[in-house]
PDB file of N, CA and C in Angstrom:
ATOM      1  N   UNK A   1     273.512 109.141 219.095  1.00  0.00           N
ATOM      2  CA  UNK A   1     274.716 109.914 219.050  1.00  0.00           C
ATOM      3  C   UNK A   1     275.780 109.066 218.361  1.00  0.00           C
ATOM      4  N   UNK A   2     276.520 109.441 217.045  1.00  0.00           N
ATOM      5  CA  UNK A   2     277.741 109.025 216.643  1.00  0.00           C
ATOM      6  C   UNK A   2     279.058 109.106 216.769  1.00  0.00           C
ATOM      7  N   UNK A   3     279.709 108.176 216.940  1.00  0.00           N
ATOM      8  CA  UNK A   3     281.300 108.381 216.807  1.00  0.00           C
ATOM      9  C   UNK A   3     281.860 109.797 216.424  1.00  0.00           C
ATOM     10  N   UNK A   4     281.186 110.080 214.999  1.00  0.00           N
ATOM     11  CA  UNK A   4     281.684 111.619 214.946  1.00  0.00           C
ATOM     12  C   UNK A   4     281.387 112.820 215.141  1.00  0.00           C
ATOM     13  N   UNK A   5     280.343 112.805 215.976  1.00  0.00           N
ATOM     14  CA  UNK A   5     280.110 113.416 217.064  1.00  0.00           C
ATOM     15  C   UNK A   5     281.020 113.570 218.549  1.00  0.00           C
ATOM     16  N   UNK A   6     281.151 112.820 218.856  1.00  0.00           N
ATOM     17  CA  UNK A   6     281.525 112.557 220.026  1.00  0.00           C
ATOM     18  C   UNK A   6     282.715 112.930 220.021  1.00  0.00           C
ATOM     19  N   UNK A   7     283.662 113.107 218.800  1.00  0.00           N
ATOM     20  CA  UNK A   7     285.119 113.104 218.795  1.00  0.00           C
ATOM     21  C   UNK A   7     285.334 114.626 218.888  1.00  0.00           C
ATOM     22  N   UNK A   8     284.445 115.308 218.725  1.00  0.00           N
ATOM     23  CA  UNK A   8     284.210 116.542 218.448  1.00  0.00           C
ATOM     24  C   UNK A   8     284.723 117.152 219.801  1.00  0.00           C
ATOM     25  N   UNK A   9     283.875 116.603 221.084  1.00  0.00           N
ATOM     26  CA  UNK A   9     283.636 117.351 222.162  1.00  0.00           C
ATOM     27  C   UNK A   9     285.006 116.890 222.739  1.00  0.00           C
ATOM     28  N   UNK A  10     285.016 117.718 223.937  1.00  0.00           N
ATOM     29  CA  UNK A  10     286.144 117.910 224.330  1.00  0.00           C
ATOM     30  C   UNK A  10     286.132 116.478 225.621  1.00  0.00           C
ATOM     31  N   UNK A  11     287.196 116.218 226.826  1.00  0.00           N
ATOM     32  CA  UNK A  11     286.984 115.329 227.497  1.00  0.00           C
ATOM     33  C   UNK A  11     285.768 115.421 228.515  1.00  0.00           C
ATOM     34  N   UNK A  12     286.074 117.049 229.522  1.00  0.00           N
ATOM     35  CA  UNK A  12     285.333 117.255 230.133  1.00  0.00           C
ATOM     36  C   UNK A  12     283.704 116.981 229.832  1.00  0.00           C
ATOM     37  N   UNK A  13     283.183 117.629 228.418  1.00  0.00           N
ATOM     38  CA  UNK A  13     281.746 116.957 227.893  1.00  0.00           C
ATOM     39  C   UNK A  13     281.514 115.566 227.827  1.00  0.00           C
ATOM     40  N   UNK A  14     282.332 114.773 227.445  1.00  0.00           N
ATOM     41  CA  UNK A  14     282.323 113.678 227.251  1.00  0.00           C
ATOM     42  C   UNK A  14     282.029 112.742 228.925  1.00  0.00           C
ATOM     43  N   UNK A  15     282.708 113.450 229.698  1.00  0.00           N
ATOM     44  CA  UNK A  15     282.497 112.904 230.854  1.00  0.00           C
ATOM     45  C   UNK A  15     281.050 113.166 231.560  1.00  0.00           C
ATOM     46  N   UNK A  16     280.599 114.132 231.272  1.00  0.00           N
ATOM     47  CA  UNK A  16     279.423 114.608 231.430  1.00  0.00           C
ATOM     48  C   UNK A  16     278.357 114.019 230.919  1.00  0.00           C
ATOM     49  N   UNK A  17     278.981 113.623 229.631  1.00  0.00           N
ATOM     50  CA  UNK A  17     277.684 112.621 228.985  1.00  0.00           C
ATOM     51  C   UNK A  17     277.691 110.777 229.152  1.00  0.00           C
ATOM     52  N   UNK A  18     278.911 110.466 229.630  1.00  0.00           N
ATOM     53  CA  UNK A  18     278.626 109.120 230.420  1.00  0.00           C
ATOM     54  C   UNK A  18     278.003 109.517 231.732  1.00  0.00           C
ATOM     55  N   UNK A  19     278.099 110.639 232.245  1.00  0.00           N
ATOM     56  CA  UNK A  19     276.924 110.495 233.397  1.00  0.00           C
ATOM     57  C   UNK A  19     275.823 110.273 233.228  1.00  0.00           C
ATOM     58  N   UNK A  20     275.369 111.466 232.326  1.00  0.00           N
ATOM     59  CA  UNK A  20     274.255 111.446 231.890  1.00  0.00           C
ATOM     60  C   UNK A  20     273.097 110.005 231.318  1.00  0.00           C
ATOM     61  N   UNK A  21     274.193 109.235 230.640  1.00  0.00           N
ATOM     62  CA  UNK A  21     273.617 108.613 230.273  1.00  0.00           C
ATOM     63  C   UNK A  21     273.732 106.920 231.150  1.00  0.00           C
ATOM     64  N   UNK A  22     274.496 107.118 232.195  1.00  0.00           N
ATOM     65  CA  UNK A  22     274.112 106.261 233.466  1.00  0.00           C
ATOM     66  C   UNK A  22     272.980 106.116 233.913  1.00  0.00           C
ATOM     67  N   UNK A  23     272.778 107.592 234.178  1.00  0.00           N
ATOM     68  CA  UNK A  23     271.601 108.077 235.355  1.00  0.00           C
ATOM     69  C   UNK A  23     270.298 107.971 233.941  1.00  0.00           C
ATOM     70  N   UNK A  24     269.694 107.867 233.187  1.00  0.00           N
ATOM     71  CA  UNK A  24     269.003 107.348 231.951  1.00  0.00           C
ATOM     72  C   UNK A  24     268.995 105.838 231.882  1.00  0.00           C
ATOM     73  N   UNK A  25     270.296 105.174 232.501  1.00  0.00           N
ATOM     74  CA  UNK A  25     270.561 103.589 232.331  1.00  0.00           C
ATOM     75  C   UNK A  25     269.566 103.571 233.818  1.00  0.00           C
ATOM     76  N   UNK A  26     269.952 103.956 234.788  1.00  0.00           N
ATOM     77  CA  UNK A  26     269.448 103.719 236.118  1.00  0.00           C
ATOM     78  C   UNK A  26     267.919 104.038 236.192  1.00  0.00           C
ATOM     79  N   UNK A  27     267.757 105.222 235.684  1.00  0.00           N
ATOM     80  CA  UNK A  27     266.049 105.100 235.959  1.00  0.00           C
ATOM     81  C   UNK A  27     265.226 104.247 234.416  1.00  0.00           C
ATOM     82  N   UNK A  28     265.651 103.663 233.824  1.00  0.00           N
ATOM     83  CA  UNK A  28     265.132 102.790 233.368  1.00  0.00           C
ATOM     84  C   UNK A  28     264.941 101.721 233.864  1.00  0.00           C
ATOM     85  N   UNK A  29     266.325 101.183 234.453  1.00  0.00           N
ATOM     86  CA  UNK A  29     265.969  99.916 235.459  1.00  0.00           C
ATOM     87  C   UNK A  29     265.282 100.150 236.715  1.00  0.00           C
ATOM     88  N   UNK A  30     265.265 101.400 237.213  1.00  0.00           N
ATOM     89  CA  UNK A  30     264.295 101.277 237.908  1.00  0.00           C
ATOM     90  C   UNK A  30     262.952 101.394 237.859  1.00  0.00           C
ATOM     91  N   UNK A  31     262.490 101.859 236.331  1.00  0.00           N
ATOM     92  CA  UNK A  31     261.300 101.856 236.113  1.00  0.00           C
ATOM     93  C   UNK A  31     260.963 100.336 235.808  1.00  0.00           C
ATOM     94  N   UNK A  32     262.030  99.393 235.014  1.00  0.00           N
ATOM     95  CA  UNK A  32     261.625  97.806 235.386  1.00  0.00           C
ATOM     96  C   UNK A  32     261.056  97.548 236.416  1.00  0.00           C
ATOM     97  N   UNK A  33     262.226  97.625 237.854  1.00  0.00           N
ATOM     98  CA  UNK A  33     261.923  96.812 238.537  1.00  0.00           C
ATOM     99  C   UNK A  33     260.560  97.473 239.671  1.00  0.00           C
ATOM    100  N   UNK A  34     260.150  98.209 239.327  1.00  0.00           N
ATOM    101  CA  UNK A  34     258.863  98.698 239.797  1.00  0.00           C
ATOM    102  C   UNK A  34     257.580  98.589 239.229  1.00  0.00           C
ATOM    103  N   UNK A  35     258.143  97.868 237.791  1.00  0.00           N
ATOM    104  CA  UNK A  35     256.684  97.431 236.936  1.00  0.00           C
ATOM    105  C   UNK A  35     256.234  98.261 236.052  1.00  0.00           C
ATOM    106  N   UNK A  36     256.689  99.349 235.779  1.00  0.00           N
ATOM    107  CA  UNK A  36     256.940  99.708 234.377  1.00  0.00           C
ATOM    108  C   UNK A  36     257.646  99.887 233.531  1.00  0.00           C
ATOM    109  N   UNK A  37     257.216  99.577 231.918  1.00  0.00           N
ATOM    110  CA  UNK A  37     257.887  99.397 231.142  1.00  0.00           C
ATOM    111  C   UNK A  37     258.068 100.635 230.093  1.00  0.00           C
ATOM    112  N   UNK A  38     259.460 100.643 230.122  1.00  0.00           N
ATOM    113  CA  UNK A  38     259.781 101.828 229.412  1.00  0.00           C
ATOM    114  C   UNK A  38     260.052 101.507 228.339  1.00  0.00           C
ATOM    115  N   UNK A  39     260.759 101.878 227.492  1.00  0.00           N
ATOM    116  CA  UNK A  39     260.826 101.461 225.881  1.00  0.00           C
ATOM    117  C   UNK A  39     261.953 100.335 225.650  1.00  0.00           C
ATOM    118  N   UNK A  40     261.236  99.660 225.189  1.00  0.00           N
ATOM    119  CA  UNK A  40     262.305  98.671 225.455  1.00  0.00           C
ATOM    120  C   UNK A  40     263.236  98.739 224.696  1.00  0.00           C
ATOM    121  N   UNK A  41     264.068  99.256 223.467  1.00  0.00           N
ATOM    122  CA  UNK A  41     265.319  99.778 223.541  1.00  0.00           C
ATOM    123  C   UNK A  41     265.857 101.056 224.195  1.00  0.00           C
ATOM    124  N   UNK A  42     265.471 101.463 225.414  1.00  0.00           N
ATOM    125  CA  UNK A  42     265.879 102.209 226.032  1.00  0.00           C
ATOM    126  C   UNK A  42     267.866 102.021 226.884  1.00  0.00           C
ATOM    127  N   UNK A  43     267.232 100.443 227.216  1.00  0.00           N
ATOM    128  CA  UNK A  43     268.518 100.062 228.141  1.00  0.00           C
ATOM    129  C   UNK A  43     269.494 100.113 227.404  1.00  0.00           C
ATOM    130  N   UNK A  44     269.202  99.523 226.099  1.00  0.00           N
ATOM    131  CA  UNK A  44     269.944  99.000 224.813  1.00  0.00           C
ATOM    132  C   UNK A  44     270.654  99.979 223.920  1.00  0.00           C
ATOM    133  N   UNK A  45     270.181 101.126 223.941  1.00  0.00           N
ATOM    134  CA  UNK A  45     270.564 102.921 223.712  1.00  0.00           C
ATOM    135  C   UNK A  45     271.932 103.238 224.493  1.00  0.00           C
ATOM    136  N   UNK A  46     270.839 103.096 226.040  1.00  0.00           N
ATOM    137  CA  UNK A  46     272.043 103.677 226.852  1.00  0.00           C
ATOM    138  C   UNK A  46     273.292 102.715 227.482  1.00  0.00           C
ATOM    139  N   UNK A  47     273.344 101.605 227.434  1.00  0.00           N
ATOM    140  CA  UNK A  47     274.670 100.887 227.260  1.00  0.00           C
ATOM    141  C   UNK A  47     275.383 100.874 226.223  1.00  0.00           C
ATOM    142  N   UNK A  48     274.721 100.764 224.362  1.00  0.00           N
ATOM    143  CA  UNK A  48     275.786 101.305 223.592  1.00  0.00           C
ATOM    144  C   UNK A  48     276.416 102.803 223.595  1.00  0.00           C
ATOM    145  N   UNK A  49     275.252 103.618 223.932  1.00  0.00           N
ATOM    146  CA  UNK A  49     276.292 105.046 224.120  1.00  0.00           C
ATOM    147  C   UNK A  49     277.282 105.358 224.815  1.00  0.00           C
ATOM    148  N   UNK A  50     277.256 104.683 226.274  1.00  0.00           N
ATOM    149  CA  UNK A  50     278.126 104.712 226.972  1.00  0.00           C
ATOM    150  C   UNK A  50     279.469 103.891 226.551  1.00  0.00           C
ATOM    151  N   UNK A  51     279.223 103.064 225.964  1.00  0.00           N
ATOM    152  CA  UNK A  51     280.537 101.904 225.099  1.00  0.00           C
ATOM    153  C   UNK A  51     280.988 102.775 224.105  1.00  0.00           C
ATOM    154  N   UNK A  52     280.165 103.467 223.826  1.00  0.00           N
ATOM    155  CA  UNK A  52     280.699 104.541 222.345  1.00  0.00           C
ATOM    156  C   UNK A  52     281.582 105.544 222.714  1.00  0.00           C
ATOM    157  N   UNK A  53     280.828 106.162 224.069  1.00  0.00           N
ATOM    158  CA  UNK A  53     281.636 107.294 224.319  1.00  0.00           C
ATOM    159  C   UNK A  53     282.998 107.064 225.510  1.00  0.00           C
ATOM    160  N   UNK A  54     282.848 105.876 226.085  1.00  0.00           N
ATOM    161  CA  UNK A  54     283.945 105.361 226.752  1.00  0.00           C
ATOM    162  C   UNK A  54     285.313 104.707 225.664  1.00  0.00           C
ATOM    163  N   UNK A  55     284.693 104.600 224.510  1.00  0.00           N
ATOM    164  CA  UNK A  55     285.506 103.965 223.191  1.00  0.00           C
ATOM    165  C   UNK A  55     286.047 105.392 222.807  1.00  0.00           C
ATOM    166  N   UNK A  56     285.657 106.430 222.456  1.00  0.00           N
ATOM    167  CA  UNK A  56     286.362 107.674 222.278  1.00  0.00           C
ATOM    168  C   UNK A  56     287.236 108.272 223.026  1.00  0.00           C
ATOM    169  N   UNK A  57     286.711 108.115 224.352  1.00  0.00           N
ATOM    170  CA  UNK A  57     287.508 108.797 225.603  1.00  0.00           C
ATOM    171  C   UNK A  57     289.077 107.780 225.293  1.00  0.00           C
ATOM    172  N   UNK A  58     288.689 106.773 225.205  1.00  0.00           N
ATOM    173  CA  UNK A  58     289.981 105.980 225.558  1.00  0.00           C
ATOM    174  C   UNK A  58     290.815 105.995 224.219  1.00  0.00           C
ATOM    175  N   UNK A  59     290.599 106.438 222.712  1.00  0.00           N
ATOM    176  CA  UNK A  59     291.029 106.872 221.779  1.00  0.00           C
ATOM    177  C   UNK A  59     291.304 108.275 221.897  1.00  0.00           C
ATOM    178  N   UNK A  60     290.861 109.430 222.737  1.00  0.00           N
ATOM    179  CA  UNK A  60     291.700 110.489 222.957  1.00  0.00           C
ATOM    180  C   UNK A  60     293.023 110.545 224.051  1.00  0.00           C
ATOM    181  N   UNK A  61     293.039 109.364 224.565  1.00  0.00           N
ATOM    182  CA  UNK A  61     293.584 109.778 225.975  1.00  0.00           C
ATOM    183  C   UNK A  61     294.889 108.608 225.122  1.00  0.00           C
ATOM    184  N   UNK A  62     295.068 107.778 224.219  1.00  0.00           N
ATOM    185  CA  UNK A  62     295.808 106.948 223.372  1.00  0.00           C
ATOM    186  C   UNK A  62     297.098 108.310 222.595  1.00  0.00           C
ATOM    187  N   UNK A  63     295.694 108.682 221.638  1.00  0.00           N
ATOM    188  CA  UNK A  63     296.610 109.865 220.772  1.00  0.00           C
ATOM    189  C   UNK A  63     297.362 111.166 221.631  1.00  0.00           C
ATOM    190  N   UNK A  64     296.896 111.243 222.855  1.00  0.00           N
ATOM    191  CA  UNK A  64     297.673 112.512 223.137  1.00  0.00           C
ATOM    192  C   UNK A  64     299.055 111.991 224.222  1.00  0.00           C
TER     193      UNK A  64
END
């Protein structure tokens, strides 16, 4: 997902999709720590998306 994407959606979506992509952060680590391995840029996905879309949120909430 890109920056200009993201600028698109409104806050409420946006908030929806740092959940989303928590709960994607969380059962990855928990598929670690139970001994399987999920893709290993999985974690690496979902911590930059969340930096991406927490980087937008905080550039809409600047401009208005």
């Amino acid at each position: 997902m890109n920056a200009k994407e993201l600028r698109e959606k409104t806050g409420a979506e946006l908030k929806a999709l740092v959940l989303e992509r928590r709960r994607d952060q969380f059962n990855a680590r928990m598929q670690v720590g139970s001994g399987q391995e999920p893709r290993p840029s999985m974690l690496r996905e979902a911590r930059r998306d969340i930096a991406r879309i927490k980087t937008v949120m905080s550039e809409k909430t600047r401009s208005a």
